[in-house]
Every structure is written in structure tokens, then in C-alpha cells.
Protein backbone atom coordinates (compact mmCIF):
# COMPACT_ATOMS: atom_id res chain seq x y z
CA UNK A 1 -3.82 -49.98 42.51
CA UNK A 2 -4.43 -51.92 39.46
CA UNK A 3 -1.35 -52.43 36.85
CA UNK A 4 -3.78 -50.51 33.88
CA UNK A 5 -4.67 -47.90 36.20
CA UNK A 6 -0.74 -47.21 37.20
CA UNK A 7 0.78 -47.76 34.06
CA UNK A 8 -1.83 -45.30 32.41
CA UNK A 9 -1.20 -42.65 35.17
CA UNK A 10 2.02 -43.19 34.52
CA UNK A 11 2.60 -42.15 31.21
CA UNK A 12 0.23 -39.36 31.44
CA UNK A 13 2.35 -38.00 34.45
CA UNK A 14 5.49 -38.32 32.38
CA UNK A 15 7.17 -41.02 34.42
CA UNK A 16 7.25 -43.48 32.29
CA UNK A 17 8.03 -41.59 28.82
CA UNK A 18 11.32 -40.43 31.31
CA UNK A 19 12.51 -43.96 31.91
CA UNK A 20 12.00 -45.13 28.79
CA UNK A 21 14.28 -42.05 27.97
CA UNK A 22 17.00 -42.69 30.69
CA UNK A 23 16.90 -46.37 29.40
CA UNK A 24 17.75 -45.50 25.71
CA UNK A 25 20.33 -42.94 26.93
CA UNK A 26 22.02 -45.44 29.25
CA UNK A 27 21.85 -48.30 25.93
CA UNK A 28 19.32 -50.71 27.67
CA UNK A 29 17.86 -53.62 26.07
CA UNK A 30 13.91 -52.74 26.69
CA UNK A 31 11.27 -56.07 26.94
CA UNK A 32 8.34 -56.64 29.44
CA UNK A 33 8.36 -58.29 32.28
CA UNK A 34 5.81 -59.23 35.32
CA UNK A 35 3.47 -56.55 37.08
CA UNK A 36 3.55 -54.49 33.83
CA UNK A 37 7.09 -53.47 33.96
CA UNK A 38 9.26 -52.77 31.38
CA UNK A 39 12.93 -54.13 32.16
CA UNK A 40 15.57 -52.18 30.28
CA UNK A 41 18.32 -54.28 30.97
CA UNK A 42 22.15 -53.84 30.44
CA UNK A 43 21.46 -50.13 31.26
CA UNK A 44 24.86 -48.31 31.69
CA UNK A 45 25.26 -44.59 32.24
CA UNK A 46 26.82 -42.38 34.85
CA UNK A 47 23.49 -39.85 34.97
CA UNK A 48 21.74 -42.41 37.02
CA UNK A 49 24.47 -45.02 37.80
CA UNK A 50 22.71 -48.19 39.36
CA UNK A 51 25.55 -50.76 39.24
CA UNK A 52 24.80 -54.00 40.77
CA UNK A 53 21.34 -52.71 41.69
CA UNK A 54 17.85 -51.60 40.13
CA UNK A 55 15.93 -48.45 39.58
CA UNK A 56 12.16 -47.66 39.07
CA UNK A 57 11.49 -44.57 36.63
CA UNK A 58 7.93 -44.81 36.64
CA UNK A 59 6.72 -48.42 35.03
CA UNK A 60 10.46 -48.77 33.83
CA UNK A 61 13.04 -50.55 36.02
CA UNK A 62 16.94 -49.74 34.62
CA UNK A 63 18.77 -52.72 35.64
CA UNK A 64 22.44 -52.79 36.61
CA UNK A 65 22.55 -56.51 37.21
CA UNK A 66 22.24 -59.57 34.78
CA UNK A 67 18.95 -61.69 34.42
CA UNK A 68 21.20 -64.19 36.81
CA UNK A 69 21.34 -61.73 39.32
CA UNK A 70 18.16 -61.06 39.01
CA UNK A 71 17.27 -65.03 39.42
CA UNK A 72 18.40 -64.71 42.59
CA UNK A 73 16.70 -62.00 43.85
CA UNK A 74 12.58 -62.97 43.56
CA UNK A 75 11.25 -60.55 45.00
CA UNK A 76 13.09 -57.29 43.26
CA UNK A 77 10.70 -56.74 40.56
CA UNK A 78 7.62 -56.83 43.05
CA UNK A 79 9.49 -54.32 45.47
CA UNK A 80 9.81 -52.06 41.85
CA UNK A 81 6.71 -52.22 40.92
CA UNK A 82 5.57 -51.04 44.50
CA UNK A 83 8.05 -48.28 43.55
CA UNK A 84 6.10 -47.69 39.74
CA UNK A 85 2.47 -47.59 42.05
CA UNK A 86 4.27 -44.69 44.29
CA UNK A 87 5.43 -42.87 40.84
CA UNK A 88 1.51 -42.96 40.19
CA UNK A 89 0.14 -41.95 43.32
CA UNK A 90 2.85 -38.92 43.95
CA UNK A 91 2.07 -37.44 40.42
CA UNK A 92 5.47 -38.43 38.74
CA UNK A 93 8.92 -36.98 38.59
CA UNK A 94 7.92 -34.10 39.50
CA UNK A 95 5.75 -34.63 42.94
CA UNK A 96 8.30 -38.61 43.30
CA UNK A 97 11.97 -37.57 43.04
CA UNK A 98 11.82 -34.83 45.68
CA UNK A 99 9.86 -36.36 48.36
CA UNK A 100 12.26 -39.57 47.78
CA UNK A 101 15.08 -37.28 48.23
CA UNK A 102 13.50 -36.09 51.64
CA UNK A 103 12.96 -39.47 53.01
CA UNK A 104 16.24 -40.46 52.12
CA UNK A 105 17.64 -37.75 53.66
CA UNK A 106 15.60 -38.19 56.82
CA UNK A 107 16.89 -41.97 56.99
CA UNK A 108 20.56 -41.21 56.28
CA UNK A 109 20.16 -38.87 58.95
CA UNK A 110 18.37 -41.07 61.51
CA UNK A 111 20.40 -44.33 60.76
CA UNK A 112 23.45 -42.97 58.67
CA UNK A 113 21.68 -45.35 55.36
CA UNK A 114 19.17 -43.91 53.06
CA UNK A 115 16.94 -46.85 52.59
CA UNK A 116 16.43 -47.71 56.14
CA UNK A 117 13.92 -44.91 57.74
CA UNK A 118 12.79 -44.35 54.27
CA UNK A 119 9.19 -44.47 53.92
CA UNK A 120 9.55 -45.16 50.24
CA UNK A 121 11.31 -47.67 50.52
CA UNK A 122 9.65 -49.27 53.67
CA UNK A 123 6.32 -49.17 51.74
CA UNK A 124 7.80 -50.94 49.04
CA UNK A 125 9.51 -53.56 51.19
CA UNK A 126 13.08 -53.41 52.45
CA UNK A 127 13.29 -56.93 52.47
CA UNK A 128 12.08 -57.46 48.98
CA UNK A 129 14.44 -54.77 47.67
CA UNK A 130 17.53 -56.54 49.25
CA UNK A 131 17.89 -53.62 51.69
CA UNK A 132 17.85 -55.61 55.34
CA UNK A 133 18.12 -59.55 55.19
CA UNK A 134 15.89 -62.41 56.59
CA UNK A 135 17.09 -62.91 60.16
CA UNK A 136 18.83 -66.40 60.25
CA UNK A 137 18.18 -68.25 63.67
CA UNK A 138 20.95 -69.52 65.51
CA UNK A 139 21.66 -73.01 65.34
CA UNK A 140 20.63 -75.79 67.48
CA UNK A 141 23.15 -76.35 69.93
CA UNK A 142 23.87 -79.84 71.02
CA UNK A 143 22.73 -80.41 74.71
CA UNK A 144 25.07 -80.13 77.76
């Protein structure tokens, strides 16, 4: 989906107006960033806690970590804005937040974490979202 086509569904489907809403509730700094995101940083509130982690309100991404954080973690804001496309395609809020909830549910129930079995978040990319970790190989070891 192109980033004009998703950021204009999303505002007409209400998604984006809502995080830009959440973000001034929770006292986020608000300034764009890549894919056509807008990072509300600093966001603090206990509505929609995401301490340590990030959050995708339609084209709005409430950040609990700091821009170093967020340094080390490239690939975040791509996995969001996977997350900002899904906003668009499931009609917003309204047709998003309760089939996330379902999928979540289905993956706690399946592996006992929401993220895991999630198609959501699968779609979007576990690995890019810091939800499963690049598989390390073992080390040489020395010959017998």
C-alpha cells in the first residue's frame, strides 16, 4: 500500500485523529519520522501504558523508549508502519482493535504469549518488532 494512500485512509477512518489524541493525552512530543509516521515520543500514560516498547494508533507510533533505544532497534519503525498499513486495510479502530484482541488471544492461548501466533503481528514481522530474536549459531568448536 502506498504511504499517501494509508495515511489518507487513515485519517478518514479515524485512526490517526485517535493517536494523535492518545499522544497529547499521554504528553508526547509529536515530529515525523520515516514511512510517514508520526513519532510522539516521551508518551506517558496509564490508558495505553507502552513502557519500554512502541505502539501504532493508526499512522502514529506512541513511544515508551528514548530515540537511543530506538537507535538500537532498526527495524521498529518499519514493523509499525506495517502495523499503520493494517489500521488502513481493517477500517480503523473500530474493524483493528478487536480483531487484534482476537489474535492475541488466540496466540496467548496457543503459546501462552500474545505476539507469537498473532497474525498481526506475524504480518508485520516478529523479528522486526523485537518479539523473537535472530538465531545465533553456535560457535566453532576447536577440532578433536
Amino acid at each position: 500500500m502506498l504511504i499517501r494512500t494509508r495515511r489518507w485512509m487513515n485519517w478518514i477512518n479515524l485512526s490517526t485523529p485517535a493517536g494523535l489524541a492518545l499522544a497529547k493525552a499521554g504528553g508526547a512530543r509529536i515530529e515525523p519520522g520515516p514511512y510517514g509516521l508520526l513519532l510522539a515520543w516521551e508518551y506517558r500514560s496509564a490508558l495505553l501504558p507502552v513502557r519500554g516498547r512502541a505502539m501504532t494508533v493508526g499512522d502514529v507510533v506512541l513511544l515508551g523508549i528514548k530515540e537511543s533505544a530506538l537507535v538500537r532497534r532498526p527495524h521498529l519503525l518499519r514493523h509499525e508502519a506495517r502495523h499503520a498499513g493494517q489500521y488502513a486495510r481493517w477500517l480503523g479502530p473500530l474493524g483493528f482493535w478487536p480483531a487484534y484482541g482476537v489474535a492475541s488471544l488466540y496466540s496467548w492461548l496457543r503459546t501462552g504469549d500474545p505476539a507469537l501466533r498473532n497474525h498481526f503481528e506475524s504480518r508485520a514481522g516478529l523479528l522486526d518488532g523485537g518479539y523473537i530474536h535472530p538465531v545465533r549459531p553456535d560457535p566453532p568448536r576447536p577440532p578433536d
